[in-house]
N, C-alpha and C. Protein backbone atom coordinates (compact mmCIF):
# COMPACT_ATOMS: atom_id res chain seq x y z
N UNK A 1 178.28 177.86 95.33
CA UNK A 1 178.94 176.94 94.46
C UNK A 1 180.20 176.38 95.12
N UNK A 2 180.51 176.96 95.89
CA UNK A 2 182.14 176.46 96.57
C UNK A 2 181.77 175.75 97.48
N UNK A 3 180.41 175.63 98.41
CA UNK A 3 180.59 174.84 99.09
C UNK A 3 179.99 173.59 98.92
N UNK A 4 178.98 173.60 97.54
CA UNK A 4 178.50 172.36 96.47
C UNK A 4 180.65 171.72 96.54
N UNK A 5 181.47 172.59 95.96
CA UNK A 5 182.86 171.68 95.31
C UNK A 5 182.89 171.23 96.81
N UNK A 6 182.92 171.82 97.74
CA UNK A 6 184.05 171.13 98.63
C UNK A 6 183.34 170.30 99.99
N UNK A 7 181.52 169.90 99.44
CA UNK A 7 180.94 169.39 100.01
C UNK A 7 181.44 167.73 99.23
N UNK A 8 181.34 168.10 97.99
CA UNK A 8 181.83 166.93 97.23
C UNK A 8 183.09 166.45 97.29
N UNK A 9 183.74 167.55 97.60
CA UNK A 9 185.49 166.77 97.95
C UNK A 9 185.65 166.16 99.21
N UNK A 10 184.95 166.38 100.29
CA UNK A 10 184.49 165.82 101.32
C UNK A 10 183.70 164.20 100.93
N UNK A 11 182.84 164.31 100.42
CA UNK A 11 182.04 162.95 100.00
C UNK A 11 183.27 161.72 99.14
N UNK A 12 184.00 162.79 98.68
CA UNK A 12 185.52 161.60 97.71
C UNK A 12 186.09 161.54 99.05
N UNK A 13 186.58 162.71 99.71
CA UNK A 13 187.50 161.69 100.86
C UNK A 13 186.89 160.68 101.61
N UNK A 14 185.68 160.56 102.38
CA UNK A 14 185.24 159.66 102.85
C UNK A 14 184.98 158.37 102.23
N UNK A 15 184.61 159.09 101.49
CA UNK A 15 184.70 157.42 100.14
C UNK A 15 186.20 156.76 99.70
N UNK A 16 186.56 157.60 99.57
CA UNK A 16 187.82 156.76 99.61
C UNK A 16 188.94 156.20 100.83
N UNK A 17 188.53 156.93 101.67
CA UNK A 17 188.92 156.47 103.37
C UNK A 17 188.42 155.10 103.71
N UNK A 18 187.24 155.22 103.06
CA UNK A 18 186.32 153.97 103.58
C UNK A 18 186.82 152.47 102.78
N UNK A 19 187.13 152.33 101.12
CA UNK A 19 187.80 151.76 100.83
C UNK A 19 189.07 151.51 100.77
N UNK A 20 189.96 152.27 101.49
CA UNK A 20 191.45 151.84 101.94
C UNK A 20 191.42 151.51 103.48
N UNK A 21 190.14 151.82 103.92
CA UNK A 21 190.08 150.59 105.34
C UNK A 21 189.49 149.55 105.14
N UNK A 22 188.48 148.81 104.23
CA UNK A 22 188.12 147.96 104.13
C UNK A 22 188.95 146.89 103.34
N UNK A 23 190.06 147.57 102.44
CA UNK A 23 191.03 146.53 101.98
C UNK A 23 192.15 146.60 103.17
N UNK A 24 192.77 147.44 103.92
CA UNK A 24 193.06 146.93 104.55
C UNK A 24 192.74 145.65 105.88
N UNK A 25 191.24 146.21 106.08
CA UNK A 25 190.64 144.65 106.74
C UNK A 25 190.73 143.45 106.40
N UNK A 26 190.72 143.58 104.93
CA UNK A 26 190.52 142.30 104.19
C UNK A 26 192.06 141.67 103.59
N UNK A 27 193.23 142.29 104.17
CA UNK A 27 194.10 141.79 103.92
C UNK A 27 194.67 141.31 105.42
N UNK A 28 194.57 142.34 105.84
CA UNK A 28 194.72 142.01 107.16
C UNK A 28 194.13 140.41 108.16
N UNK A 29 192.96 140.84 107.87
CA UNK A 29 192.33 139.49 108.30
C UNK A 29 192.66 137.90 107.77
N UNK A 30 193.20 138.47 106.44
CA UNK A 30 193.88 136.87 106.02
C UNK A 30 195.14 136.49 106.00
N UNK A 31 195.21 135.97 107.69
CA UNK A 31 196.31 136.02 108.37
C UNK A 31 196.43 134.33 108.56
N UNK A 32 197.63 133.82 108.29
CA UNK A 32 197.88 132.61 108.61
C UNK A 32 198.63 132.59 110.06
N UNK A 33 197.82 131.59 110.77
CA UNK A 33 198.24 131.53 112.38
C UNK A 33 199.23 130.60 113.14
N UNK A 34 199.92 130.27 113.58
CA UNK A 34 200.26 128.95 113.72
C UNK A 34 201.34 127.79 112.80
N UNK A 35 201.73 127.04 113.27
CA UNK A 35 202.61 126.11 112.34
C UNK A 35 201.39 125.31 111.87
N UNK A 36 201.51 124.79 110.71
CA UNK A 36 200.61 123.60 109.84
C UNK A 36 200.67 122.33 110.92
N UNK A 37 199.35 121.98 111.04
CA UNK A 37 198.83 120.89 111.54
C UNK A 37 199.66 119.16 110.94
N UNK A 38 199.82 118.11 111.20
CA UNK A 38 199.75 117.24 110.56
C UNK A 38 199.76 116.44 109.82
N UNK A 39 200.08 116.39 108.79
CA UNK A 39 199.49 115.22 107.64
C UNK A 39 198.39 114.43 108.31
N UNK A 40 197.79 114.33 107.39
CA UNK A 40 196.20 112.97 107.83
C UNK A 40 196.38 111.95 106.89
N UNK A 41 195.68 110.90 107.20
CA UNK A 41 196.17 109.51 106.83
C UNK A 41 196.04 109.66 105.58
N UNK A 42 196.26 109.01 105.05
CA UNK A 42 195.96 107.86 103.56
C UNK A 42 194.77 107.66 103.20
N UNK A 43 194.03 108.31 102.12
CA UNK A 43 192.69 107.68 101.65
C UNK A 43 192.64 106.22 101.25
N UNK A 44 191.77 105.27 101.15
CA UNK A 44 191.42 104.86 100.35
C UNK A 44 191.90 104.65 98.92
N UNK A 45 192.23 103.77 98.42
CA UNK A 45 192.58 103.15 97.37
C UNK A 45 191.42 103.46 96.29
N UNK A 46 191.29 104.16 95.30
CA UNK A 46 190.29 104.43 94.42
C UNK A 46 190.31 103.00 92.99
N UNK A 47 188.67 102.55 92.78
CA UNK A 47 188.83 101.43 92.12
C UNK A 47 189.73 101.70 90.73
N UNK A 48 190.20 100.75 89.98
CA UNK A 48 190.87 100.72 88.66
C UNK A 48 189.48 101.24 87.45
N UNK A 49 190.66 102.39 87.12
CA UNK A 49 189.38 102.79 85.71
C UNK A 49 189.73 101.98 84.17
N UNK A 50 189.15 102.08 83.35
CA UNK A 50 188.75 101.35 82.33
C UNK A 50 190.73 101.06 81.73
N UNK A 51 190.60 100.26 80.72
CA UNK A 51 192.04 100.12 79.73
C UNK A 51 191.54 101.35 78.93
N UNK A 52 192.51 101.87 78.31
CA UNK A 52 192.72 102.79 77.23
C UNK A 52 193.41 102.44 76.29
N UNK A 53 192.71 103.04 75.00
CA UNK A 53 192.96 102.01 73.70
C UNK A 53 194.09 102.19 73.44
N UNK A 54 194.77 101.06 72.73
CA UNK A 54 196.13 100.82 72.39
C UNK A 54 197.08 101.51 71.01
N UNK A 55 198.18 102.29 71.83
CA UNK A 55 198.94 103.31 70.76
C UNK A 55 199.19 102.89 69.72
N UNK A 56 199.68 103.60 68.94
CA UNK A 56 200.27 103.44 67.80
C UNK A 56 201.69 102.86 67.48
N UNK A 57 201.88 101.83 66.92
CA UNK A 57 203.37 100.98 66.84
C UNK A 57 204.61 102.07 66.49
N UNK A 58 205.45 102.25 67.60
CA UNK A 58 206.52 103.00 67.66
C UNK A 58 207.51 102.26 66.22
N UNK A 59 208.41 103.33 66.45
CA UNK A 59 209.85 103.16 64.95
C UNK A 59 210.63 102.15 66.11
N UNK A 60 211.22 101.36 64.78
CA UNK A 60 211.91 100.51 65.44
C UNK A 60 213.40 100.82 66.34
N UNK A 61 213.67 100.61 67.23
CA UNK A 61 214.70 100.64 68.19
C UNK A 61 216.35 100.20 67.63
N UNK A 62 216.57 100.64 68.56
CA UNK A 62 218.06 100.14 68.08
C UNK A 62 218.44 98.84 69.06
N UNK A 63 218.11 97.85 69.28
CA UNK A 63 218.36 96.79 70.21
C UNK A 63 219.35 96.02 69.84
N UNK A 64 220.11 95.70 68.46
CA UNK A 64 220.82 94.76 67.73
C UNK A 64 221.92 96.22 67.96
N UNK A 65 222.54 96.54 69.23
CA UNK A 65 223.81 97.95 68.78
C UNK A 65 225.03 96.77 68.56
N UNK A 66 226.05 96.78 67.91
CA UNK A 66 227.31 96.15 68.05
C UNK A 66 228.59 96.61 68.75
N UNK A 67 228.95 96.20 69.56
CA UNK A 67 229.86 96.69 70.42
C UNK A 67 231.16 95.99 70.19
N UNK A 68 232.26 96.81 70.18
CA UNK A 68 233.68 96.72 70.23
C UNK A 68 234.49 96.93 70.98
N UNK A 69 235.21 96.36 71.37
CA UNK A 69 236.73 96.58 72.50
C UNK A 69 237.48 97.95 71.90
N UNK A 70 237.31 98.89 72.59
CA UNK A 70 238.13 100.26 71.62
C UNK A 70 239.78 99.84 71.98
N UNK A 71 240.56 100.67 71.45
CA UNK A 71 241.73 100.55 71.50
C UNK A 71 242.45 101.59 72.61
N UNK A 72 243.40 101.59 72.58
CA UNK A 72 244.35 102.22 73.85
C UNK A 72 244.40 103.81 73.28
N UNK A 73 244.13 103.72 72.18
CA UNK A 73 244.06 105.25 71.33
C UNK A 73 245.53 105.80 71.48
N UNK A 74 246.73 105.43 71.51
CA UNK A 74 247.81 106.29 72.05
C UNK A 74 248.37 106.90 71.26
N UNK A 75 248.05 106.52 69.66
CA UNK A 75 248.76 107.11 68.47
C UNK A 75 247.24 108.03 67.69
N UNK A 76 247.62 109.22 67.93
CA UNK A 76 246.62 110.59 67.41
C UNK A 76 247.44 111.07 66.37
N UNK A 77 247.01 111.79 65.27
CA UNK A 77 247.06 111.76 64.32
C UNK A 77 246.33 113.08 63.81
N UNK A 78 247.76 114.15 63.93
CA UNK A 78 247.13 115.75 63.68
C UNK A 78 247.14 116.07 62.16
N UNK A 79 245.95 116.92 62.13
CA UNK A 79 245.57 117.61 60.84
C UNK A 79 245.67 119.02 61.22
N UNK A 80 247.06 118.82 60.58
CA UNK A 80 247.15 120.59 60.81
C UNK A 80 245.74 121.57 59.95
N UNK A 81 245.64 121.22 58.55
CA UNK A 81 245.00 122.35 58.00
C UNK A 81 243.49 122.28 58.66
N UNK A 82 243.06 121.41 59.11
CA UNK A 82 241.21 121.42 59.36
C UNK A 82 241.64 121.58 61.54
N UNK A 83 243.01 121.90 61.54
CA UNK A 83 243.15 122.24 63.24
C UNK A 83 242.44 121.11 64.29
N UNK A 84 242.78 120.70 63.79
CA UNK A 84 242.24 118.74 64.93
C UNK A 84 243.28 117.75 64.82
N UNK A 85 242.79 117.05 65.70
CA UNK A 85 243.82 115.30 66.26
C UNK A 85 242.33 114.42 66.18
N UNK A 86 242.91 113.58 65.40
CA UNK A 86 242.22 112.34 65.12
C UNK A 86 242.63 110.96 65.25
N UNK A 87 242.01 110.36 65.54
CA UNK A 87 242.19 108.55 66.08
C UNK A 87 241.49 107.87 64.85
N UNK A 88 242.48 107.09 64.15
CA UNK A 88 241.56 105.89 63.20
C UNK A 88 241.71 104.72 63.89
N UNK A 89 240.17 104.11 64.01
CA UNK A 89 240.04 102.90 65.00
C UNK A 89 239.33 102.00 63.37
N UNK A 90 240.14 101.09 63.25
CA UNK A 90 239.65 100.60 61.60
C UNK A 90 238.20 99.24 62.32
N UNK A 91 237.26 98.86 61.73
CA UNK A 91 236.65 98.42 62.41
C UNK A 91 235.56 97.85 61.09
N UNK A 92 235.08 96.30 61.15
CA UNK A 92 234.86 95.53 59.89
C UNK A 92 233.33 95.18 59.70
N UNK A 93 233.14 95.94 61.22
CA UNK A 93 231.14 95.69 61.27
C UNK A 93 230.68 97.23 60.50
N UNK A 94 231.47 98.24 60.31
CA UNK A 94 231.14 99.26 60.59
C UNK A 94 231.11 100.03 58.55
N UNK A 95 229.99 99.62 57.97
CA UNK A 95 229.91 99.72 56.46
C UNK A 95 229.35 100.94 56.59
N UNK A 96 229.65 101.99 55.23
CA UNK A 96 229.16 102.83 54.29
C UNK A 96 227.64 103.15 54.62
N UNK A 97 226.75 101.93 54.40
CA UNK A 97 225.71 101.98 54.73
C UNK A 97 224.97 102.58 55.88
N UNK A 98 225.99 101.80 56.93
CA UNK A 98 225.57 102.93 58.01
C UNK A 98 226.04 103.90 58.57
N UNK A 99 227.19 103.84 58.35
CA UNK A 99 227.43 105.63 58.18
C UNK A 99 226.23 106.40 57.22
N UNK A 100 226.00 105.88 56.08
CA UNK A 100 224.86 106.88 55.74
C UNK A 100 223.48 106.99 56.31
N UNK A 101 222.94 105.98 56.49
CA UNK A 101 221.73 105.89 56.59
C UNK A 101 221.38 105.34 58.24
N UNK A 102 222.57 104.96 59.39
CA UNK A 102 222.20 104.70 60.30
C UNK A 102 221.83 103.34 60.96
């Protein structure tokens, strides 16, 4: 019986000898050699494929923005209790409306 175990512990080492040399072959062997070759030319221009159907109408933009000359800002204007300095730039395009809604 002991030499059934240690006929078999023999058969695991070889077996497993055999697969830690064959991964090492196989790592081994994939060896990059050399500096990279080249670039190669330019293919061919591939023909134009079909139109693709047309999206869905985006939200409207802001293109109409109104722009103002700001001021020199030199007079700030502290709020002690809310701990900030504030600038009032008074301005006659600039309604309720869009402050709310944009």
């Amino acid at each position: 019986m002991i030499t059934f175990k240690s006929n078999n512990m023999n058969k695991r080492q070889h077996t497993l000898f055999l697969f830690l040399s064959l991964g090492i072959l196989v790592f081994a062997a994939c060896k990059k050699e050399g500096p990279a070759g080249p670039a190669g030319p330019a293919g061919a221009t591939g023909a134009q494929g079909p139109t693709g159907p047309t999206g869905p109408q985006g939200s409207a933009g802001t293109a109409n923005v109104i722009y103002s000359r700001w001021t020199s800002g030199s007079t700030w204007t502290p709020d002690v209790t809310a701990g900030l300095v504030y600038y009032n730039i008074p301005s006659t395009s600039l309604t309720q409306s869009i402050l709310s809604g944009g």
